[in-house]
C-alpha atoms as a PDB file:
ATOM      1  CA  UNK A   1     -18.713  14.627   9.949  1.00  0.00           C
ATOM      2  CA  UNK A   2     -20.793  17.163   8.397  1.00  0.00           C
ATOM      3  CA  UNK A   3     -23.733  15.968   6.680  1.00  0.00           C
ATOM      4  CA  UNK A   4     -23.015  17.488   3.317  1.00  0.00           C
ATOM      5  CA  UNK A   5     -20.027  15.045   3.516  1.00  0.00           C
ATOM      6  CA  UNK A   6     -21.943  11.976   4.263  1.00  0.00           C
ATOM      7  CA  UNK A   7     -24.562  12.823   1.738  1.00  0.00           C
ATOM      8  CA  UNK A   8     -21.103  13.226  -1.008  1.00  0.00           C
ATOM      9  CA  UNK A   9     -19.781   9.391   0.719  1.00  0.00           C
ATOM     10  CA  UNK A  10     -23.215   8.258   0.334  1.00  0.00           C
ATOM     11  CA  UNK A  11     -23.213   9.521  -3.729  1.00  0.00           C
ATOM     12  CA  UNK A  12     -19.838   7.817  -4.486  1.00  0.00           C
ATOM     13  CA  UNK A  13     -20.450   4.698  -2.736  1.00  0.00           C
ATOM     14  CA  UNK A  14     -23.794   4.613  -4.696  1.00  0.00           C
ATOM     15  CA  UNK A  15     -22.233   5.793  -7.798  1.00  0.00           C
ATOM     16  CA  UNK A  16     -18.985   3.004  -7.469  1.00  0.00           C
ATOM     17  CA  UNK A  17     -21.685   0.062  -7.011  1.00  0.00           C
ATOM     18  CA  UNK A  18     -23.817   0.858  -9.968  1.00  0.00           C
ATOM     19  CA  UNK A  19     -21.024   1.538 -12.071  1.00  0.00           C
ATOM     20  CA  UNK A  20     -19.400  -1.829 -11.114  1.00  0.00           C
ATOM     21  CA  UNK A  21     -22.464  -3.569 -11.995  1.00  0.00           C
ATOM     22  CA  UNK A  22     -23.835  -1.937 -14.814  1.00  0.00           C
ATOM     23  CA  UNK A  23     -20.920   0.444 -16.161  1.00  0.00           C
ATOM     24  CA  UNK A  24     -20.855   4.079 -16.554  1.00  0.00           C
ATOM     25  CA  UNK A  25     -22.137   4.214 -19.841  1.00  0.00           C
ATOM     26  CA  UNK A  26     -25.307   2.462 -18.479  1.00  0.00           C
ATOM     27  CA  UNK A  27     -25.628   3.952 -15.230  1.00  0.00           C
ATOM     28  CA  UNK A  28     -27.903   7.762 -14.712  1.00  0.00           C
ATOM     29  CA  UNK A  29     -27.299  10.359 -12.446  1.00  0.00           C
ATOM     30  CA  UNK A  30     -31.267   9.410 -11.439  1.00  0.00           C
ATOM     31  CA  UNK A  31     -30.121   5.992 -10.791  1.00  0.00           C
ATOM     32  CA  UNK A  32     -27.092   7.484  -8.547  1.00  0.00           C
ATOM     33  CA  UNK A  33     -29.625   9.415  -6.282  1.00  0.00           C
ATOM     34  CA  UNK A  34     -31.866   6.806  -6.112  1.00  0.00           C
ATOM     35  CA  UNK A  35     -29.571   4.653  -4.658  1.00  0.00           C
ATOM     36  CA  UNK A  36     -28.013   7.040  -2.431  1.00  0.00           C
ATOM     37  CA  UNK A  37     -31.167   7.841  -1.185  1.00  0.00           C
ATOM     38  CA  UNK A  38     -30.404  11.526  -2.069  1.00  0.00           C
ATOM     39  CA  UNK A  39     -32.258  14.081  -4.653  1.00  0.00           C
ATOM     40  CA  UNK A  40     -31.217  14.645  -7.996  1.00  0.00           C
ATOM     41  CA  UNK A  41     -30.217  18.614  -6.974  1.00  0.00           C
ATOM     42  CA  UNK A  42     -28.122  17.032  -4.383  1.00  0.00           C
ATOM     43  CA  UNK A  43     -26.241  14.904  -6.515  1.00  0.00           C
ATOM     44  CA  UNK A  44     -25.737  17.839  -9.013  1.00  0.00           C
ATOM     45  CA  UNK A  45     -24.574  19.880  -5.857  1.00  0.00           C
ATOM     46  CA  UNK A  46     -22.083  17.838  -5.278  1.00  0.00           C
ATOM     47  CA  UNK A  47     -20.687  16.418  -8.953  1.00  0.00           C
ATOM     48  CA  UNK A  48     -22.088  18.932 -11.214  1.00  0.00           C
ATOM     49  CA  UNK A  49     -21.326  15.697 -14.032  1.00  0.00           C
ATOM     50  CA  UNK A  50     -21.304  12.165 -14.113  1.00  0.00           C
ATOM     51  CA  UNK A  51     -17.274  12.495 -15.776  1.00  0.00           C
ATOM     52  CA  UNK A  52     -16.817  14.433 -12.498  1.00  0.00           C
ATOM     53  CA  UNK A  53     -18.257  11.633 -10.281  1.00  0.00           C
ATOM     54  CA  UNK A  54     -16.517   8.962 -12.212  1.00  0.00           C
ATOM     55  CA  UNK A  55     -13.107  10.549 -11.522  1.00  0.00           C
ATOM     56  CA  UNK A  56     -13.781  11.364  -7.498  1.00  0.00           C
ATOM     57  CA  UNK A  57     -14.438   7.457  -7.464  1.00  0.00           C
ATOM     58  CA  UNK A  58     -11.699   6.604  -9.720  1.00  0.00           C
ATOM     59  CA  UNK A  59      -9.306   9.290  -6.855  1.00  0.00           C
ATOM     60  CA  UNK A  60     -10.925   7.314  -3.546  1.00  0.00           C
ATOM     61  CA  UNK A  61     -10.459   3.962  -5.359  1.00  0.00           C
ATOM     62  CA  UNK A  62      -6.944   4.669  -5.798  1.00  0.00           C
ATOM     63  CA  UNK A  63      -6.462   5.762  -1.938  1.00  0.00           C
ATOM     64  CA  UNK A  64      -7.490   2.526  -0.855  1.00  0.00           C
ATOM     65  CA  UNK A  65      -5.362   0.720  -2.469  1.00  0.00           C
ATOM     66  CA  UNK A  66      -1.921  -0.609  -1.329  1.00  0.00           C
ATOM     67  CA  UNK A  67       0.649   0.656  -3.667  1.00  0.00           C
ATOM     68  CA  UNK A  68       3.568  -1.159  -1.529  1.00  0.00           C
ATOM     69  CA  UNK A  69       6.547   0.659  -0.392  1.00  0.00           C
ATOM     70  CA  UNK A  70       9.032   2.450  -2.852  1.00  0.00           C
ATOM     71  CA  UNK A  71      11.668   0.324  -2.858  1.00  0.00           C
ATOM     72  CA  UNK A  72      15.312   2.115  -3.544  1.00  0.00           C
ATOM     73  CA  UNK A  73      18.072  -0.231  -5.151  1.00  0.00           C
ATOM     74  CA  UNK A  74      20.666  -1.623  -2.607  1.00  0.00           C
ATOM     75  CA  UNK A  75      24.308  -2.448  -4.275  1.00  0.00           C
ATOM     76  CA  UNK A  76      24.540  -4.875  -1.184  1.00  0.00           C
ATOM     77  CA  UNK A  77      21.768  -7.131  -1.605  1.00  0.00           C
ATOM     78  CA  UNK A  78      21.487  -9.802  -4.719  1.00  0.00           C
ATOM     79  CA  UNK A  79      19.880  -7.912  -7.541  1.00  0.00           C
ATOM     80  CA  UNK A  80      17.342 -11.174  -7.526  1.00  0.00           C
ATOM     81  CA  UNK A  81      16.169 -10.475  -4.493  1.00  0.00           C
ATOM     82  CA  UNK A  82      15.564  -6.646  -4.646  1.00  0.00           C
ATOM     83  CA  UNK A  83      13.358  -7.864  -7.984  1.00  0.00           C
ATOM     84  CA  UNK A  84      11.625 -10.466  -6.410  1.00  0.00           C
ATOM     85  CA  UNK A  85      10.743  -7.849  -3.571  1.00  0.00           C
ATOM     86  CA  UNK A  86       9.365  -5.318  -6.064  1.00  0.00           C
ATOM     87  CA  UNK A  87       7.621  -8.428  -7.792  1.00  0.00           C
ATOM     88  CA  UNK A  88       6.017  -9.285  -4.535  1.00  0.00           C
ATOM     89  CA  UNK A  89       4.313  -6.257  -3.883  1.00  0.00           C
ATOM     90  CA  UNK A  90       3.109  -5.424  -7.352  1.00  0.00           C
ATOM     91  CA  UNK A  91       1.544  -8.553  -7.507  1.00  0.00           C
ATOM     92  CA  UNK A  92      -0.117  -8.214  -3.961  1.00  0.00           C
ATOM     93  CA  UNK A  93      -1.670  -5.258  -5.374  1.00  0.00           C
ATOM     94  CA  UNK A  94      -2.627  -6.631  -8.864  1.00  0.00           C
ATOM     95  CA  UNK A  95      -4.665  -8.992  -6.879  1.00  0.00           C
ATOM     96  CA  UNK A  96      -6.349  -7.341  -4.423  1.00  0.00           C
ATOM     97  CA  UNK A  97      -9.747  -6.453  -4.254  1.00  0.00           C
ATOM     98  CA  UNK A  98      -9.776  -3.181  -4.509  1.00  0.00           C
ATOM     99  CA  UNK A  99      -7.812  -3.063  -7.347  1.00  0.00           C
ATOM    100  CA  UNK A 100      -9.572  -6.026  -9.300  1.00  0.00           C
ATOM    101  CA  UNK A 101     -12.930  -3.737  -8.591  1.00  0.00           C
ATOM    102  CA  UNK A 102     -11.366   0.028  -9.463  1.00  0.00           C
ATOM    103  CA  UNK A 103     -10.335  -2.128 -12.768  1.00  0.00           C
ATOM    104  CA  UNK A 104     -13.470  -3.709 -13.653  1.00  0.00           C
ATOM    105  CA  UNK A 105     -15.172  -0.328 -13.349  1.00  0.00           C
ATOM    106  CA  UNK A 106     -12.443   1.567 -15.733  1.00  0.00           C
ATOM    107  CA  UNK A 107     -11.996  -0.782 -18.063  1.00  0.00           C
ATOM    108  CA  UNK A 108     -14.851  -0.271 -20.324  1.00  0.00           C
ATOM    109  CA  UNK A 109     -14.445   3.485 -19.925  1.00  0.00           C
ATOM    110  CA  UNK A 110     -11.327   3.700 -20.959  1.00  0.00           C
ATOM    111  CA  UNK A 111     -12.792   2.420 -24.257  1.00  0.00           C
ATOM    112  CA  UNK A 112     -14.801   5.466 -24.060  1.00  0.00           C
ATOM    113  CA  UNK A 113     -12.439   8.076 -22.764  1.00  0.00           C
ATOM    114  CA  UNK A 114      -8.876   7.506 -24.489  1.00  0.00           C
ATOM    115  CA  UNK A 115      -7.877  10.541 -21.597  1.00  0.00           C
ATOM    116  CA  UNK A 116      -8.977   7.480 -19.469  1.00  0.00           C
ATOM    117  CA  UNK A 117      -6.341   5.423 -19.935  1.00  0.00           C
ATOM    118  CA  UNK A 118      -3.882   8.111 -19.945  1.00  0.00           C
ATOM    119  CA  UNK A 119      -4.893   8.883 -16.545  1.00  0.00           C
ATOM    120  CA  UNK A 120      -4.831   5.609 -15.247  1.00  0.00           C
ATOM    121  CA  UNK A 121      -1.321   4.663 -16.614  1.00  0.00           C
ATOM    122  CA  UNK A 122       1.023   2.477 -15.216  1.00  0.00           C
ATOM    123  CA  UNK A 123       3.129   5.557 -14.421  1.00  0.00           C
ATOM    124  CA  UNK A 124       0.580   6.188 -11.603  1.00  0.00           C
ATOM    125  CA  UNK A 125       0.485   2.852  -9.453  1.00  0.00           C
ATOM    126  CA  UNK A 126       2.794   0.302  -8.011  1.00  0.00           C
ATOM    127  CA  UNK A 127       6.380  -0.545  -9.075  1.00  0.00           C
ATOM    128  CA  UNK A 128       6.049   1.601 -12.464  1.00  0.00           C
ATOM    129  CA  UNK A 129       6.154   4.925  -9.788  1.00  0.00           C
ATOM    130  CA  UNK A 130       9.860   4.265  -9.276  1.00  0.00           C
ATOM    131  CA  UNK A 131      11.473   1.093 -11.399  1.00  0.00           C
ATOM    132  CA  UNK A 132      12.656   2.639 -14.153  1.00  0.00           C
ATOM    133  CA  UNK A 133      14.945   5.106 -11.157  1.00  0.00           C
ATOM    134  CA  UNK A 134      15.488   1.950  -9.588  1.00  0.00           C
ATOM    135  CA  UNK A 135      16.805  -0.301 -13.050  1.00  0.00           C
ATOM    136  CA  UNK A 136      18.890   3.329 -13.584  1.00  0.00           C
ATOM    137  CA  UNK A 137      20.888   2.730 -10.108  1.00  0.00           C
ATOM    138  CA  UNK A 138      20.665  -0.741 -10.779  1.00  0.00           C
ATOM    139  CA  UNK A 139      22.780   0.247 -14.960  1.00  0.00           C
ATOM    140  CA  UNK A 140      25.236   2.612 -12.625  1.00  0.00           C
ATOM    141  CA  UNK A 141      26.275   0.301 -10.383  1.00  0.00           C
ATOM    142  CA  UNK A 142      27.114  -2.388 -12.621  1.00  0.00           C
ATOM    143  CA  UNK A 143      24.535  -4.700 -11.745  1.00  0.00           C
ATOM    144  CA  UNK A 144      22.263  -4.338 -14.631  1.00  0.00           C
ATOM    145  CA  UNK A 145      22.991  -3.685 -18.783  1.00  0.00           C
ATOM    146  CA  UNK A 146      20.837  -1.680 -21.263  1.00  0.00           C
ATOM    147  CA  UNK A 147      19.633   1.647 -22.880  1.00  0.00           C
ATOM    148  CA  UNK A 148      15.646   1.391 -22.716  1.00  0.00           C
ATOM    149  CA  UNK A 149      15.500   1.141 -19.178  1.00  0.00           C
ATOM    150  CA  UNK A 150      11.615   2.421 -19.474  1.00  0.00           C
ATOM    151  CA  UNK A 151      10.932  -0.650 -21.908  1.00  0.00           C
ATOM    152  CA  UNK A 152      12.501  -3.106 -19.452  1.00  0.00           C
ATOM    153  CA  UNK A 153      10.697  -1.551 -16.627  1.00  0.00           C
ATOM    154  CA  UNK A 154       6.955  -2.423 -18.460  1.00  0.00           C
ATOM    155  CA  UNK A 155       7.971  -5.487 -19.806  1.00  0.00           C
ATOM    156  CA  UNK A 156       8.879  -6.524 -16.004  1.00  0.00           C
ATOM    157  CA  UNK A 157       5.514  -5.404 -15.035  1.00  0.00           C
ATOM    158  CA  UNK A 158       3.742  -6.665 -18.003  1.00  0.00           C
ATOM    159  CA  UNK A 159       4.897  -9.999 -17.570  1.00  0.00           C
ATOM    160  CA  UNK A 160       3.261  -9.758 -14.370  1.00  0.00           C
ATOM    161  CA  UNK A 161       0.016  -8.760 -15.348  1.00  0.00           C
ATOM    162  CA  UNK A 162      -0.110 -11.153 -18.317  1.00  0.00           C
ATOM    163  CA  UNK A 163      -0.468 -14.113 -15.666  1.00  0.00           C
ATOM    164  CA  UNK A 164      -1.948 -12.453 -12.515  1.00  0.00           C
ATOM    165  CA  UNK A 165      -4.194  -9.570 -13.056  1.00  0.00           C
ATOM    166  CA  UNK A 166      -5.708 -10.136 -16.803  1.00  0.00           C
ATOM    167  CA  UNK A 167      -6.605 -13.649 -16.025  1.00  0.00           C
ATOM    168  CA  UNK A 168      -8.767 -12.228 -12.880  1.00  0.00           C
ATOM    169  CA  UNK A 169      -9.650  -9.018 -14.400  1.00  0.00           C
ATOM    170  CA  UNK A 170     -11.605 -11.299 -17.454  1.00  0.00           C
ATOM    171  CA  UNK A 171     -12.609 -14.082 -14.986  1.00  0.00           C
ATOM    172  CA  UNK A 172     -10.312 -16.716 -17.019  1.00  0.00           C
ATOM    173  CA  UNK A 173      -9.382 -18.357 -13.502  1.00  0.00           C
ATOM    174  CA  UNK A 174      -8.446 -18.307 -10.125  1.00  0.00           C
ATOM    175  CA  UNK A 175      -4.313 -18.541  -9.412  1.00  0.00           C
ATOM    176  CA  UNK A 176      -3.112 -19.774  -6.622  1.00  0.00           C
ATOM    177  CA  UNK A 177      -0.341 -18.407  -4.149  1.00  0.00           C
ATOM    178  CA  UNK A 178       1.532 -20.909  -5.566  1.00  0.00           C
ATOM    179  CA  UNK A 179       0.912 -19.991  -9.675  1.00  0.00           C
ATOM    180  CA  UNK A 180       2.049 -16.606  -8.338  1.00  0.00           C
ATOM    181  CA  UNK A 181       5.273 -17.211  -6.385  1.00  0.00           C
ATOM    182  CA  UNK A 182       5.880 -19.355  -9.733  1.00  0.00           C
ATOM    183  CA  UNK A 183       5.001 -16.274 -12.306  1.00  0.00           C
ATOM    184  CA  UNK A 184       7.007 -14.344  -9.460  1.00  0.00           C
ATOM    185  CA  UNK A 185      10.325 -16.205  -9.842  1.00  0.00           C
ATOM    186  CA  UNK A 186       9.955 -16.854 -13.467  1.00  0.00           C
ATOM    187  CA  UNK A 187       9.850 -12.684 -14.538  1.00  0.00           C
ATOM    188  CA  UNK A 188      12.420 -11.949 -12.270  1.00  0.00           C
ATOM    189  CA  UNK A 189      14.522 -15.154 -13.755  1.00  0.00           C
ATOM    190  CA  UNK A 190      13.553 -13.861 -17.453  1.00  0.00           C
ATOM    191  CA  UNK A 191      14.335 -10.412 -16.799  1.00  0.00           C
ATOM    192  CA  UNK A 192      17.723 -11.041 -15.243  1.00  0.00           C
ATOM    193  CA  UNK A 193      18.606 -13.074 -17.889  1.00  0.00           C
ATOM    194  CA  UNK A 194      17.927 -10.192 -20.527  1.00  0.00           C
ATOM    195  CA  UNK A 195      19.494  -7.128 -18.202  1.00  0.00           C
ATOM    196  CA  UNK A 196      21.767  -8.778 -15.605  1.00  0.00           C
ATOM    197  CA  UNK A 197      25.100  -7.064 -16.407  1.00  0.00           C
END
């Protein structure tokens, strides 16, 4: 590895710690080099602004984390099942660490930086990359009912997040395995009743 590119891993590893514990807003591009043990020019060299050098740590932070496999809809497996599946792996990922931390670090920015938000929609991450193709197989093959298959598809996911990942995100509490499997079986159960055809 070249050192220009460990100086750069150096920078954003610097840059993703101070921002997770003091927040963009509040963190300098003096701070950054400090910490990376790297000049100021250096920095600049590499992330000519600290918007830049959010989003290159905002585009590693998503790399590391597991998205889960696409999951394609299966006409001979229980609809409840598929669900739970999709369910299962959104959640894992809702809950992991790197995911709690690339949250943390966004979330008052995207206060800041409406773009933000728009950039970190649910579009781009887990399940909401291919439900709503998945509910639309689902509709054709009889298996599922309704027009606003993008609706359903957040309000699956939503449901997920209200009792897995806010509750961490804010520190409310710690849920269990258990509470999960639970919040697991209880949006799939919901949802079916709404769309099952």
């Amino acid at each position: 590895m070249k050192l220009s590119e460990k100086k750069r891993i150096n920078i954003l590893q610097a840059a993703e710690h101070l921002f997770f514990e003091k927040g963009v807003e509040h963190t300098s591009m003096d701070q950054v080099a400090a910490k990376a043990e790297a000049s100021k020019r250096t920095v600049y060299n590499h992330f000519a602004t600290k918007e830049e050098l959010f989003q290159a740590i905002l585009t590693t932070m998503l790399a590391k984390i597991n998205h889960g496999d696409v999951i394609y809809f299966n006409k001979n497996q229980p609809i409840d099942l598929q669900l739970t599946a999709i369910a299962e792996q959104e959640v894992a990922m809702l809950t992991s660490p790197d995911f709690l931390r690339l949250a943390k670090i966004a979330f008052m920015q995207m206060l800041q930086e409406p773009q933000l938000a728009k950039s970190l929609s649910n579009n781009t991450m887990g399940c909401m990359t291919y439900l709503e193709d998945f509910l639309e197989q689902a509709r054709t093959a009889g298996v599922l009912k309704g027009d606003e298959l993008n609706i359903a598809a957040k309000q699956f996911v939503y449901q997920l997040k209200s009792f897995v990942f806010y509750p961490l995100l804010y520190g409310f509490e710690t849920i269990t395995e258990q509470q999960n499997n639970k919040v697991i079986e209880q949006t799939v159960s919901l949802f079916l009743a709404k769309y099952k055809a």
